[in-house]
Protein backbone atom coordinates (compact mmCIF):
# COMPACT_ATOMS: atom_id res chain seq x y z
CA UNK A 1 80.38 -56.27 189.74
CA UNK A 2 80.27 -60.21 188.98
CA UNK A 3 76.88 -62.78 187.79
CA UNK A 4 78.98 -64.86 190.16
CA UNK A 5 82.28 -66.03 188.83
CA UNK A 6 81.36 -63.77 185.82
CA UNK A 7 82.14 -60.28 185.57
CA UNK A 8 78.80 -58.25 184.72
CA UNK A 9 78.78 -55.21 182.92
CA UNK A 10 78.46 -52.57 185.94
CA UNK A 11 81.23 -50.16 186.42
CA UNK A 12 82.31 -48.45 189.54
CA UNK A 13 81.74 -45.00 189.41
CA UNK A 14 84.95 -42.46 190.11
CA UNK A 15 86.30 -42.07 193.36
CA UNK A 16 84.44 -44.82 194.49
CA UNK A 17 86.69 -47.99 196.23
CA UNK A 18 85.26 -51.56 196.27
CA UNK A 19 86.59 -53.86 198.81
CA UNK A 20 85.82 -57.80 197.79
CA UNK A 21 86.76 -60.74 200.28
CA UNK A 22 86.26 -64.01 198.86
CA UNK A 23 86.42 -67.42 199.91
CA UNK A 24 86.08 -70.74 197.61
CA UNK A 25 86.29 -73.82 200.33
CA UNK A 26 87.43 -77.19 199.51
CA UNK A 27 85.16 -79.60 197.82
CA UNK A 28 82.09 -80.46 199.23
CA UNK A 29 82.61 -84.16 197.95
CA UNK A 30 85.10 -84.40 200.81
CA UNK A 31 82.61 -84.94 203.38
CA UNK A 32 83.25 -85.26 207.17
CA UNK A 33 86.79 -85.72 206.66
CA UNK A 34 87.38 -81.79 205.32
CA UNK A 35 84.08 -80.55 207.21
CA UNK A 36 82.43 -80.40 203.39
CA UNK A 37 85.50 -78.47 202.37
CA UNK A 38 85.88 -75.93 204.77
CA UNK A 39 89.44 -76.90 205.95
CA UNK A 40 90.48 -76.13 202.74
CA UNK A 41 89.82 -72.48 201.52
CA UNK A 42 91.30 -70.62 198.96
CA UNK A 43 91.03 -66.78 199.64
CA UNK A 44 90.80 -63.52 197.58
CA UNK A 45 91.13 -60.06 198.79
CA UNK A 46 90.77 -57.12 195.87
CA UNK A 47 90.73 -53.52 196.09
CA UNK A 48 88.74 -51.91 193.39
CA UNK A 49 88.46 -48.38 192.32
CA UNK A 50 87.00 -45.97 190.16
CA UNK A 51 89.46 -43.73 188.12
CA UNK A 52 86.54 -41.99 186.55
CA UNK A 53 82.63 -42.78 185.74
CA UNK A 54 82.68 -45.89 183.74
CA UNK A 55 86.30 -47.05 183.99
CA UNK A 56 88.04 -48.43 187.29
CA UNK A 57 90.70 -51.05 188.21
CA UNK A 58 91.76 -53.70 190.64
CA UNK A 59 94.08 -55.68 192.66
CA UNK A 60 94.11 -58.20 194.25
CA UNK A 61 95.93 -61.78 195.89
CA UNK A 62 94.30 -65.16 195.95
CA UNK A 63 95.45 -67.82 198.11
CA UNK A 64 95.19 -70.80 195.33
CA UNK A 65 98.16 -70.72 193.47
CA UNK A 66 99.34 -67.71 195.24
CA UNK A 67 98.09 -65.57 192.35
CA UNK A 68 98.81 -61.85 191.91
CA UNK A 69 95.89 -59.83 189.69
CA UNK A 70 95.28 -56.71 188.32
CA UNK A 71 92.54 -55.53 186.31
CA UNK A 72 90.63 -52.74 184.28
CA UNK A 73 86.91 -52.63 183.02
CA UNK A 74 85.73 -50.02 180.98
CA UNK A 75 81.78 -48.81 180.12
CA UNK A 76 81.36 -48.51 176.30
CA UNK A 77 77.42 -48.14 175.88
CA UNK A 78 74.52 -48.17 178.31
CA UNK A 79 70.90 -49.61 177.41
CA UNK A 80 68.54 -46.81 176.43
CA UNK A 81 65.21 -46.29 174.78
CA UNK A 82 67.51 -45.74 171.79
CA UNK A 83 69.98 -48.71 172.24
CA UNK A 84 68.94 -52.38 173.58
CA UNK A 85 72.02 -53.23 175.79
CA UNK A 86 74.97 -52.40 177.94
CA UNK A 87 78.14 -53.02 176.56
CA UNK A 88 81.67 -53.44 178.92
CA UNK A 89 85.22 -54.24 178.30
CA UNK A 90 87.33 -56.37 180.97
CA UNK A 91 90.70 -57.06 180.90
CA UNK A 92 92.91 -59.27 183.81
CA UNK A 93 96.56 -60.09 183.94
CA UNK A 94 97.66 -63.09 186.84
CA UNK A 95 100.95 -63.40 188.21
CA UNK A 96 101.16 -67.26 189.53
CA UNK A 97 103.84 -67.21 192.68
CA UNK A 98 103.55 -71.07 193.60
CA UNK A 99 105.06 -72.24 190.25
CA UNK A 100 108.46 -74.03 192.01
CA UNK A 101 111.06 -72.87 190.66
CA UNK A 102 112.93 -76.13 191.62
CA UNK A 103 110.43 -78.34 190.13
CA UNK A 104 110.67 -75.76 186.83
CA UNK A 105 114.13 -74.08 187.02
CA UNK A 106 113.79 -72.95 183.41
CA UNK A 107 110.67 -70.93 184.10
CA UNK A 108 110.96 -67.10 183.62
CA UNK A 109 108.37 -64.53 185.02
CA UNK A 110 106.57 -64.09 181.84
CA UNK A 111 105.97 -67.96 181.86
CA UNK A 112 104.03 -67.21 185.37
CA UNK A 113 101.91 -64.64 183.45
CA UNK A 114 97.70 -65.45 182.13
CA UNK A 115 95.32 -63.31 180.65
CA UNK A 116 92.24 -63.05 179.89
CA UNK A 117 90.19 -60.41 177.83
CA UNK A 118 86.08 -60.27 177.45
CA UNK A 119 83.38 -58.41 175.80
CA UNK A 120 80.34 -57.83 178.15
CA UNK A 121 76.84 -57.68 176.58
CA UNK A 122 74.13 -57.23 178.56
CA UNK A 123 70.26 -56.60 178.59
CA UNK A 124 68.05 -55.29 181.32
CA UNK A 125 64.84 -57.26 180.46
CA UNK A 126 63.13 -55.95 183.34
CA UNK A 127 63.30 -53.91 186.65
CA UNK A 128 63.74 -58.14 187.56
CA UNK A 129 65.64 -59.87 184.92
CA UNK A 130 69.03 -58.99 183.20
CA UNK A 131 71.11 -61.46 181.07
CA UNK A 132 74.51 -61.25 179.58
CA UNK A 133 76.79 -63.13 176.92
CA UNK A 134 80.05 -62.69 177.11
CA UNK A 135 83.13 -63.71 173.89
CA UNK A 136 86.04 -64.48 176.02
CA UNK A 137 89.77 -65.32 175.30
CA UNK A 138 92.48 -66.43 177.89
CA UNK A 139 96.07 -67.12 177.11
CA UNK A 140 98.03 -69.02 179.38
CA UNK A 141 101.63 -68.31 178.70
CA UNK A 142 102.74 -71.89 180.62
CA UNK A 143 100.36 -75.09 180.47
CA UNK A 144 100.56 -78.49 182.35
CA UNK A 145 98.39 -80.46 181.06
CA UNK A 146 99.14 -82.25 177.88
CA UNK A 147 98.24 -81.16 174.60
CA UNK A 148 96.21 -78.16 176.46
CA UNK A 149 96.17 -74.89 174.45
CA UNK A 150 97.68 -71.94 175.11
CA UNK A 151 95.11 -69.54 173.60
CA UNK A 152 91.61 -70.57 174.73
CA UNK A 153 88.17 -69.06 173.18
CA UNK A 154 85.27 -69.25 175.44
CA UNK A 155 82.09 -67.87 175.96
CA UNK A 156 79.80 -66.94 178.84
CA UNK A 157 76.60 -66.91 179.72
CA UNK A 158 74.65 -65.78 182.70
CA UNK A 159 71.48 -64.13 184.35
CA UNK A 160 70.50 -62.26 187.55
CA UNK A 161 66.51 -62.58 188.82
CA UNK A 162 65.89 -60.20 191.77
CA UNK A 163 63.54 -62.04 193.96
CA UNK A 164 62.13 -58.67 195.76
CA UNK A 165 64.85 -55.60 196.38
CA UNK A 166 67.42 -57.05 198.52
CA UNK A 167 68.31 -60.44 197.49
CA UNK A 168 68.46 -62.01 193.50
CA UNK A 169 69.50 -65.42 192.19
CA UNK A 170 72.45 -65.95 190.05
CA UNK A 171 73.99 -68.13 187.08
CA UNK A 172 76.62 -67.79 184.74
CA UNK A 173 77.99 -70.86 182.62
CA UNK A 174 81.05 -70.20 180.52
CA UNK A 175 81.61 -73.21 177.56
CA UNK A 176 85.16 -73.68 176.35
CA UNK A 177 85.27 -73.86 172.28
CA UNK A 178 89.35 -75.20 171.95
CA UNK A 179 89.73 -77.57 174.87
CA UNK A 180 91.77 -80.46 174.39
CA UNK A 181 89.79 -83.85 174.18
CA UNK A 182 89.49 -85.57 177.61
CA UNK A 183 90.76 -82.62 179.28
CA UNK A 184 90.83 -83.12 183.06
CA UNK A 185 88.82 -80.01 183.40
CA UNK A 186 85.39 -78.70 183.14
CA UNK A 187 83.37 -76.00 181.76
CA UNK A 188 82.58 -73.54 184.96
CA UNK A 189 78.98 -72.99 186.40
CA UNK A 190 78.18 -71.02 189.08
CA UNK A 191 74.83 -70.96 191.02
CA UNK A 192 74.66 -67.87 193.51
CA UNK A 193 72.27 -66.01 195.72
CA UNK A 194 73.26 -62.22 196.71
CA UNK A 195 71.68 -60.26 199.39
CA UNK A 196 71.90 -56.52 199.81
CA UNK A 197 72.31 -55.33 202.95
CA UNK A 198 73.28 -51.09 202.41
CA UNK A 199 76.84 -50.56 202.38
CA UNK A 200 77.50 -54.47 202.00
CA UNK A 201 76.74 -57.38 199.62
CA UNK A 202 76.55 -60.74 200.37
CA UNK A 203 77.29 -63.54 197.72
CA UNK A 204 76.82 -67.19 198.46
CA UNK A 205 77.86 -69.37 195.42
CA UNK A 206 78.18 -72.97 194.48
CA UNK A 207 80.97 -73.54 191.62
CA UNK A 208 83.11 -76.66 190.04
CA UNK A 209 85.82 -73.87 190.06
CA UNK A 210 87.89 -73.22 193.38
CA UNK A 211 89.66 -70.24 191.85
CA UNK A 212 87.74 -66.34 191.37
CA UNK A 213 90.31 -65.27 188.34
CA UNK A 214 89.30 -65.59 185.14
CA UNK A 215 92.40 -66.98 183.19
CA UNK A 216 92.35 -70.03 186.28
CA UNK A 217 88.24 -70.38 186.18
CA UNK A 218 87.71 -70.18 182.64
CA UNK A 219 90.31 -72.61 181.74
CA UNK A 220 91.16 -74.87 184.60
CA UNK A 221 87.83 -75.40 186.20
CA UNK A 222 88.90 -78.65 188.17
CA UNK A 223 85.41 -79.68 189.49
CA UNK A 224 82.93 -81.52 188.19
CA UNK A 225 78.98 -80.99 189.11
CA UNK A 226 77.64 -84.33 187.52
CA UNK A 227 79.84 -86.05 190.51
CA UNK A 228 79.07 -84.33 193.29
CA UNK A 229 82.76 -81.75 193.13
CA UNK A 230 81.15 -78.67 194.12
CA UNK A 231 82.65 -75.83 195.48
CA UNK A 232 81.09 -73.73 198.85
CA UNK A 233 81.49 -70.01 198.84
CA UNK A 234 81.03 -66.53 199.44
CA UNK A 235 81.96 -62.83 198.17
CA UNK A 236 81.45 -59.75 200.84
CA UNK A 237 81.51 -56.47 198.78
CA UNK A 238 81.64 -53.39 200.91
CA UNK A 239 81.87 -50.04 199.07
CA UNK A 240 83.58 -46.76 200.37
């Protein structure tokens, strides 16, 4: 279902349920001190399921933030002989939890709310080589930092090479058209190896973004790979 961070264009099929742990550790920069991050993991856990062939949707909790998801995707073409590419909707909406409302007593719930919307367009290449751009817009109903937009344009990028039938490797890049000069934050990349195992899939990533939802990866991507701020982690996909 995801490049890595990035969603791909594949859509459950009905009546089938996708079960997704995730785990994004601390910052490998850390060192010793946080064991190369691992004392420090942010965790996901999303149910996803197929309403019919080609459309499904999702929950799901993640640790950072203490962020409440949901989520729908939606098939619109597949590549044939006749037509080049595959062509998905996505759409998320993320509840934040861990805004204080003590620090912020003003804050109402639809301040807690982010979104984020995307086009997937994809080409299979080869039975080896797929690749996928991806117009993206996020709106993030409260920001922090200052000057920081509340509507942000992006778009992604990113490929999947399968190395023999089991196991591929991974990239998706996502570049950030409105951010505010000297923004604390980065434009995400991802790096990722998955390995198919039958009823499982294995993803191990490397990321400058600690959070797996799009309005928090896309925007707020707190890393920074030129310095060493790398992110250690994993998806395990099991399908009923």
């Amino acid at each position: 279902m995801k490049i890595g961070n990035l969603q791909s264009t594949k859509v459950s099929e009905g009546g089938d349920m996708y079960m997704y742990v995730s785990h994004r550790f601390g910052t490998l920069k850390d060192g010793i001190s946080t064991f190369f991050g691992l004392d420090n993991a942010n965790t996901k856990i999303q149910l996803l399921y197929g309403i019919i062939d080609g459309f499904q949707v999702s929950l799901s909790r993640e640790s950072l933030r203490k962020t409440y998801a949901g989520s729908a995707k939606v098939k619109i073409t597949s590549q044939t002989d006749d037509f080049p590419i595959v062509i998905s909707a996505y759409t998320t909406v993320n509840y934040n939890s861990a805004i204080s409302k003590i620090q912020y007593p003003n804050i109402s719930t639809i301040d807690r709310l982010s979104y984020s919307t995307q086009l997937l367009i994809a080409r299979r290449f080869s039975d080896r080589f797929s690749f996928e751009f991806a117009p993206t817009h996020v709106r993030q109903n409260i920001v922090f930092e200052t000057g920081q937009f509340h509507d942000v344009f992006a778009l992604g990028a990113g490929g999947r090479f399968k190395l023999n039938k089991r196991i591929s490797i991974n990239a998706d890049y996502i570049y950030n058209f409105n951010r505010v000069e000297n923004s604390i934050y980065k434009n995400p990349l991802t790096l990722g190896i998955d390995i198919e195992t039958g009823g499982h899939v294995f993803q191990l990533l490397f990321s400058n973004a600690q959070s797996t939802n799009e309005p928090s990866f896309i925007s707020n991507a707190e890393g920074d790979w030129s310095k060493g701020d790398i992110f250690f982690g994993f998806n395990i996909v099991r399908v009923f």
